[in-house]
PDB file of N, CA and C in Angstrom:
ATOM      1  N   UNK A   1     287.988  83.182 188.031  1.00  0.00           N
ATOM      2  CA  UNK A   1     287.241  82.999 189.270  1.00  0.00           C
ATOM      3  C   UNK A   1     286.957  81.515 189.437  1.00  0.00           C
ATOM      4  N   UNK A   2     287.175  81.026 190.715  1.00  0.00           N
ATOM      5  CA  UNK A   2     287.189  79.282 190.965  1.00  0.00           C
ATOM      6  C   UNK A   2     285.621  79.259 191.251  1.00  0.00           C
ATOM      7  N   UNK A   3     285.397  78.650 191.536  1.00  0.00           N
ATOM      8  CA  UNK A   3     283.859  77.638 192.674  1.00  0.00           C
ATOM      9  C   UNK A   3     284.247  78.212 193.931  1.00  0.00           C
ATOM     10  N   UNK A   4     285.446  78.606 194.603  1.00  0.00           N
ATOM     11  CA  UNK A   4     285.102  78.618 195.914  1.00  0.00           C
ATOM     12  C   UNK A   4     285.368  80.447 196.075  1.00  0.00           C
ATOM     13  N   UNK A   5     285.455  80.635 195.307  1.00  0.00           N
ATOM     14  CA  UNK A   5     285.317  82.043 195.205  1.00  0.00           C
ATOM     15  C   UNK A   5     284.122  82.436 194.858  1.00  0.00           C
ATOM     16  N   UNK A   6     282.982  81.840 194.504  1.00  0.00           N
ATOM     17  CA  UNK A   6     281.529  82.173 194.411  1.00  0.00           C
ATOM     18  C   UNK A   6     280.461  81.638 195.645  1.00  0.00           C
ATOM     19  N   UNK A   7     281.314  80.631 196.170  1.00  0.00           N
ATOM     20  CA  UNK A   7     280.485  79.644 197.421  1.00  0.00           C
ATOM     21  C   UNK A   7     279.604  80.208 198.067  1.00  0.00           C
ATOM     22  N   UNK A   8     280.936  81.818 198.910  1.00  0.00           N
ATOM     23  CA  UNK A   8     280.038  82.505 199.493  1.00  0.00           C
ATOM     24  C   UNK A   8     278.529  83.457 199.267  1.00  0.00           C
ATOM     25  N   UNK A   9     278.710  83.834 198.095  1.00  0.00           N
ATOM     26  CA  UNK A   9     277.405  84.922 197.261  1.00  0.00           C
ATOM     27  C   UNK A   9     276.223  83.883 197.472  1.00  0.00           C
ATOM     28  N   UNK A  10     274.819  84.357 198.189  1.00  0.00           N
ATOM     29  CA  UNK A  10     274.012  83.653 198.145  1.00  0.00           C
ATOM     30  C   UNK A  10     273.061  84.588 197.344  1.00  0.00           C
ATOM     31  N   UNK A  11     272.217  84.495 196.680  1.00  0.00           N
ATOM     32  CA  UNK A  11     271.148  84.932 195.708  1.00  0.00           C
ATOM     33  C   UNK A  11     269.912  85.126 196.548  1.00  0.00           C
ATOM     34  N   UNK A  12     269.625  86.465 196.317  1.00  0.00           N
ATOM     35  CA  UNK A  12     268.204  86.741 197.083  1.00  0.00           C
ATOM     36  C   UNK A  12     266.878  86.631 196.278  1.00  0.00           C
ATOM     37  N   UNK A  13     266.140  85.498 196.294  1.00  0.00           N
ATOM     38  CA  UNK A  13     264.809  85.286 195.485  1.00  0.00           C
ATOM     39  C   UNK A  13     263.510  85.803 196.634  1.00  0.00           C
ATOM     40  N   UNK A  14     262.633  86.098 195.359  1.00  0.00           N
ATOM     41  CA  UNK A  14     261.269  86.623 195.904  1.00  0.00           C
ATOM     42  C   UNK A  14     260.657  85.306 196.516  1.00  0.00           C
ATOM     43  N   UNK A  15     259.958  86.046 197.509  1.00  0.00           N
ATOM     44  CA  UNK A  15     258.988  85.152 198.115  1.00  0.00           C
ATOM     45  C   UNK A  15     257.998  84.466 197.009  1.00  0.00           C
ATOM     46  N   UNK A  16     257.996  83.133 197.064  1.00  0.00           N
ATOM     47  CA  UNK A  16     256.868  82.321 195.949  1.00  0.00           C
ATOM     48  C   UNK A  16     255.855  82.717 195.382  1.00  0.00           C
ATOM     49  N   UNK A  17     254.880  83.584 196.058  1.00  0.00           N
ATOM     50  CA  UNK A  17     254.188  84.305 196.032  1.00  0.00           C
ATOM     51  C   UNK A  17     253.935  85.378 195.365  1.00  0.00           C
ATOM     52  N   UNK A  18     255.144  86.107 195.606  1.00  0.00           N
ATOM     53  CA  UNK A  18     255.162  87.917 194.853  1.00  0.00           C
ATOM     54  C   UNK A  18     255.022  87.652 193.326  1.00  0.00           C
ATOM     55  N   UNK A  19     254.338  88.308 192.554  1.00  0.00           N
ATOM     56  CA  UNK A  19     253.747  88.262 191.003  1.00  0.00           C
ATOM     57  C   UNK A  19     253.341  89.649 191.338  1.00  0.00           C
ATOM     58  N   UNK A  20     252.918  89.881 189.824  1.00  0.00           N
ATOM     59  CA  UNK A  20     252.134  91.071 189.175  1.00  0.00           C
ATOM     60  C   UNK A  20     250.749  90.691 188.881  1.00  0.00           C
ATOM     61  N   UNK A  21     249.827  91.722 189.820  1.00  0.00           N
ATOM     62  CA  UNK A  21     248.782  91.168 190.216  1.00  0.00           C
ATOM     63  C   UNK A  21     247.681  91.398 189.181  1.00  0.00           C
ATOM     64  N   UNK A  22     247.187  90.674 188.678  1.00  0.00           N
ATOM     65  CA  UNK A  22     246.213  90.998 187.840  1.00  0.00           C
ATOM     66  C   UNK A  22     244.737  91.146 187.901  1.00  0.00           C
ATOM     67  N   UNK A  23     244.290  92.190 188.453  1.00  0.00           N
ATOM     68  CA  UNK A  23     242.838  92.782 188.803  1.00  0.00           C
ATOM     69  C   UNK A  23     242.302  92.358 188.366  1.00  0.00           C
ATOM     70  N   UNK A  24     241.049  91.578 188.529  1.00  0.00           N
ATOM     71  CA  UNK A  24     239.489  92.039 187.771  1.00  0.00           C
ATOM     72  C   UNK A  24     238.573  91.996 189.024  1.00  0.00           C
ATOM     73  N   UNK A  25     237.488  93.358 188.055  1.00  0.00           N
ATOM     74  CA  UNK A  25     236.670  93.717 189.120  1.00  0.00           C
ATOM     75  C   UNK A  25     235.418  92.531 189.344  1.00  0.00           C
ATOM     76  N   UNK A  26     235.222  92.106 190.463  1.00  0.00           N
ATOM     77  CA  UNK A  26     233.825  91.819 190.709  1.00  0.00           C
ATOM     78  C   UNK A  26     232.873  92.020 191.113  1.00  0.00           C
ATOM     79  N   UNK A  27     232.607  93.596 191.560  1.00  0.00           N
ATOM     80  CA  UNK A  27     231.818  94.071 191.315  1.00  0.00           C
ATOM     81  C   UNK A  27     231.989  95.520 192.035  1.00  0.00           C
ATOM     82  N   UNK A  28     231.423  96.520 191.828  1.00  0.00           N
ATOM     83  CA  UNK A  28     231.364  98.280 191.276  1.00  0.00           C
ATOM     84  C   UNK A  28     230.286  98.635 192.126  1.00  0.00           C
ATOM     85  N   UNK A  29     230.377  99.976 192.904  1.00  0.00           N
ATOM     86  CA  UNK A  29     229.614 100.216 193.847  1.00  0.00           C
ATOM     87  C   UNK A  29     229.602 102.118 193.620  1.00  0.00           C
ATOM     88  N   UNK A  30     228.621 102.922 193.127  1.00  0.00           N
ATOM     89  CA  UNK A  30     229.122 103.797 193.298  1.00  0.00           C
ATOM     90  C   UNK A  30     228.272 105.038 194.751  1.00  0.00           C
ATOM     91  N   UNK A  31     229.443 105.695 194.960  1.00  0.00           N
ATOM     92  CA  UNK A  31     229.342 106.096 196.606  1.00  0.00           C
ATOM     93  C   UNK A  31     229.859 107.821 196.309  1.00  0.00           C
ATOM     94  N   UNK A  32     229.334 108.489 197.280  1.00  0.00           N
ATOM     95  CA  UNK A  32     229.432 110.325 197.183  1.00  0.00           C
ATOM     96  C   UNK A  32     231.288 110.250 196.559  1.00  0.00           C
ATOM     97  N   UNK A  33     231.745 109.347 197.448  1.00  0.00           N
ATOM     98  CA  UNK A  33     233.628 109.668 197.115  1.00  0.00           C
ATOM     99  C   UNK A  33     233.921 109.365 195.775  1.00  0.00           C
ATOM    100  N   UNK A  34     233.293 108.432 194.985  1.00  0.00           N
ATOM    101  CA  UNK A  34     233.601 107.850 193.779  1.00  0.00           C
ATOM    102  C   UNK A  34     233.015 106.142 193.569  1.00  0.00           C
ATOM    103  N   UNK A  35     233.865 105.805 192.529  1.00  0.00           N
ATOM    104  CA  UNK A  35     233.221 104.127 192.362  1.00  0.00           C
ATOM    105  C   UNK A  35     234.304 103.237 193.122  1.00  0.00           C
ATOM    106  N   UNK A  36     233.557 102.570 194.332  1.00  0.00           N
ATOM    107  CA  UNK A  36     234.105 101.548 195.029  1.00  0.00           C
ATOM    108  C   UNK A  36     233.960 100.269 193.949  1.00  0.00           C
ATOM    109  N   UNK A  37     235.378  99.685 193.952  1.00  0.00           N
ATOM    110  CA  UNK A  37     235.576  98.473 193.246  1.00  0.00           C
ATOM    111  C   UNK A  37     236.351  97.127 194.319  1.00  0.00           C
ATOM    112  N   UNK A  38     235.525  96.268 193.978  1.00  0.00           N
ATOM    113  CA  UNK A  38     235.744  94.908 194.880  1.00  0.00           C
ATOM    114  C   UNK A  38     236.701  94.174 194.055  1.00  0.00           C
ATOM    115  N   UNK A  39     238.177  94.239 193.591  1.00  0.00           N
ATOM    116  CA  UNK A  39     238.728  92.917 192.855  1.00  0.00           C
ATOM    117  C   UNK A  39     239.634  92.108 193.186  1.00  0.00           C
ATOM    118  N   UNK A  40     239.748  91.066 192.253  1.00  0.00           N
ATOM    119  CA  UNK A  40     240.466  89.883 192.814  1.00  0.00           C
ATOM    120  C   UNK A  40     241.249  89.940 191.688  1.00  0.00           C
ATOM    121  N   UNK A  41     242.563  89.309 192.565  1.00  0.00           N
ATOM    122  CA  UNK A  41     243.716  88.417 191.370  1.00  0.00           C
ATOM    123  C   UNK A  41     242.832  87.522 190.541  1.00  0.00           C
ATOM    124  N   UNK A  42     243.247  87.451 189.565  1.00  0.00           N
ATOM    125  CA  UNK A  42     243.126  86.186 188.726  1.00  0.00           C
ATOM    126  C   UNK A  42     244.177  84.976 188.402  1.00  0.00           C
ATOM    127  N   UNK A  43     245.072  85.504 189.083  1.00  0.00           N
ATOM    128  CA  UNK A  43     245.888  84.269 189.100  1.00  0.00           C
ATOM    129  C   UNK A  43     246.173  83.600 191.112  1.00  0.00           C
ATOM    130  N   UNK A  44     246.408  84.088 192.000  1.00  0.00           N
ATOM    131  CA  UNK A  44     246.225  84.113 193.435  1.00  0.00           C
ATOM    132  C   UNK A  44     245.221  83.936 193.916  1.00  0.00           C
ATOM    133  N   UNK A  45     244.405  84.295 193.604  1.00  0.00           N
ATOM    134  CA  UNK A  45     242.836  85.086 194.053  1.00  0.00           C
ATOM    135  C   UNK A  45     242.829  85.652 195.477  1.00  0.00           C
ATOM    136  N   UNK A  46     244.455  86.602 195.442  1.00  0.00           N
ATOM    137  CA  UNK A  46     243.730  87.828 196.344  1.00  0.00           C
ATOM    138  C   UNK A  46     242.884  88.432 196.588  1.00  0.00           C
ATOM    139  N   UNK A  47     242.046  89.693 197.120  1.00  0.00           N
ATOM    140  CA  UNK A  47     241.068  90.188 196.785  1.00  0.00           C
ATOM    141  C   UNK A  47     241.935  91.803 197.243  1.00  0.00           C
ATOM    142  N   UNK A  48     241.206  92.778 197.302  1.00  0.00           N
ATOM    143  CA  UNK A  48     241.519  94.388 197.554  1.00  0.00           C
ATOM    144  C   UNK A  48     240.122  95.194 196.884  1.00  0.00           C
ATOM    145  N   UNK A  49     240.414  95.879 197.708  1.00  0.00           N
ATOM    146  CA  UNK A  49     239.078  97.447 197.549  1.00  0.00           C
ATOM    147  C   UNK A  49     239.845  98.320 197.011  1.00  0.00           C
ATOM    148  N   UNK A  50     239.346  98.863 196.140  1.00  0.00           N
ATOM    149  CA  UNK A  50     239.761 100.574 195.080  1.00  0.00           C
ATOM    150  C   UNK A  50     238.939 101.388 194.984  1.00  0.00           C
ATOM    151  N   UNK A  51     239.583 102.497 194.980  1.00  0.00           N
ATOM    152  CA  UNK A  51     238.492 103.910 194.903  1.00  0.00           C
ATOM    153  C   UNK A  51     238.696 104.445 193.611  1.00  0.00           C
ATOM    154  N   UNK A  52     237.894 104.728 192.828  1.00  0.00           N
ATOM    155  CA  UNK A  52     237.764 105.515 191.431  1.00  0.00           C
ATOM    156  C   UNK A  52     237.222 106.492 191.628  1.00  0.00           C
ATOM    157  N   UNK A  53     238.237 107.789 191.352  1.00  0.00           N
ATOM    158  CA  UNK A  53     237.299 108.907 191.852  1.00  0.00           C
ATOM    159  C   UNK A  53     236.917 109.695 190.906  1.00  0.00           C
ATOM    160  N   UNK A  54     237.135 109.011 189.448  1.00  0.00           N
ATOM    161  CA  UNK A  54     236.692 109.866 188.460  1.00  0.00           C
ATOM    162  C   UNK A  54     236.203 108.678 187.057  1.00  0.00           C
ATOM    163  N   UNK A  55     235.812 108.278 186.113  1.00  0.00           N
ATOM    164  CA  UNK A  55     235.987 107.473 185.384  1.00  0.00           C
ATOM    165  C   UNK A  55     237.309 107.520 184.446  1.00  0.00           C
ATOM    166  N   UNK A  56     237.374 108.330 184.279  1.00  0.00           N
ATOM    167  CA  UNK A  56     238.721 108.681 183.259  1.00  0.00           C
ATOM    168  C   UNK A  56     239.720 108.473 184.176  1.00  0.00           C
ATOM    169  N   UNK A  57     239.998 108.864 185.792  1.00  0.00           N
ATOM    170  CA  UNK A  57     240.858 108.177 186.174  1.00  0.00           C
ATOM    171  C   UNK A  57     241.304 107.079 186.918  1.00  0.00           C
ATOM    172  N   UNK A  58     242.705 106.196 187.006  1.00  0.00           N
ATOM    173  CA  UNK A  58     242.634 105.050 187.314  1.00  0.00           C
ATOM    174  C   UNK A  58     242.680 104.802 188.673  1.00  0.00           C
ATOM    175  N   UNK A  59     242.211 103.546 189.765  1.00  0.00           N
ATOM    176  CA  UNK A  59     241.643 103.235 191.178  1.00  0.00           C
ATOM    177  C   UNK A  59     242.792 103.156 191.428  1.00  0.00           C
ATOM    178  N   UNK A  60     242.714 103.704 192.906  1.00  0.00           N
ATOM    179  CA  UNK A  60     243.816 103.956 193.587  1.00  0.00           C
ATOM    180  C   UNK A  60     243.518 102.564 195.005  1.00  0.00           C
ATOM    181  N   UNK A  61     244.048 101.976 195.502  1.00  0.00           N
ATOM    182  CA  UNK A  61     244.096 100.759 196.475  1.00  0.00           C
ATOM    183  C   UNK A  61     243.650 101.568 197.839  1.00  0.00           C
ATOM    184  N   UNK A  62     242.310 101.090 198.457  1.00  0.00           N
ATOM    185  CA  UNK A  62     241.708 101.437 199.523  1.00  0.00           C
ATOM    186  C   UNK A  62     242.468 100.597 200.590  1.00  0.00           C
ATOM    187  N   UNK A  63     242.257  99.019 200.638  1.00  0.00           N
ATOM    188  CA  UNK A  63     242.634  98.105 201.080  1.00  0.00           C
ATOM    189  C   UNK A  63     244.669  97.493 200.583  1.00  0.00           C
ATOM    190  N   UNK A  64     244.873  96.693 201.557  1.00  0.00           N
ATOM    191  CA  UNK A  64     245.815  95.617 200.910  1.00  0.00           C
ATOM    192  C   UNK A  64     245.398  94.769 200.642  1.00  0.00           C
ATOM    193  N   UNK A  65     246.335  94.030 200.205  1.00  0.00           N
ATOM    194  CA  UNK A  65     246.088  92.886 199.554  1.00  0.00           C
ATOM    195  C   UNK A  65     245.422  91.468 200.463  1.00  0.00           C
ATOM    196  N   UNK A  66     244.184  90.838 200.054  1.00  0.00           N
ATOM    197  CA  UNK A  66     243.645  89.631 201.176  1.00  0.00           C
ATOM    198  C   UNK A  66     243.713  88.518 200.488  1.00  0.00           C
ATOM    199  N   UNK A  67     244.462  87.562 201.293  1.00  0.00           N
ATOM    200  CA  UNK A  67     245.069  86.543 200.633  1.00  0.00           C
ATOM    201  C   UNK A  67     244.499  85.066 201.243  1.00  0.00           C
TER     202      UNK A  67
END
């Protein structure tokens, strides 16, 4: 395979941005539905709302992501 036989293939990269977001809560609210959680990236500092509707199980994303 030459150079100009690859010229055309262009490579699709993620937006700069996209990572694996790493939660922490700042702060826990609990409500009749379950425990409302307020967290942020720690590396972005997105923010997002989660609902915990049990302790044993894990928050499910109320909100998207606020950037």
């Amino acid at each position: 395979m030459t150079a100009t036989d690859t010229e055309s293939i262009s490579l699709v990269h993620a937006p700069a941005r996209f990572h694996e977001h790493a939660w922490s809560v700042e702060s826990r609210h609990q409500t009749s539905e379950g425990i409302v959680l307020y967290v942020r990236c720690v590396d972005c500092r997105d923010r997002r709302i989660d609902l915990q509707l049990h302790p044993s199980a894990p928050p499910r994303a109320l909100s998207r992501e606020i950037g």
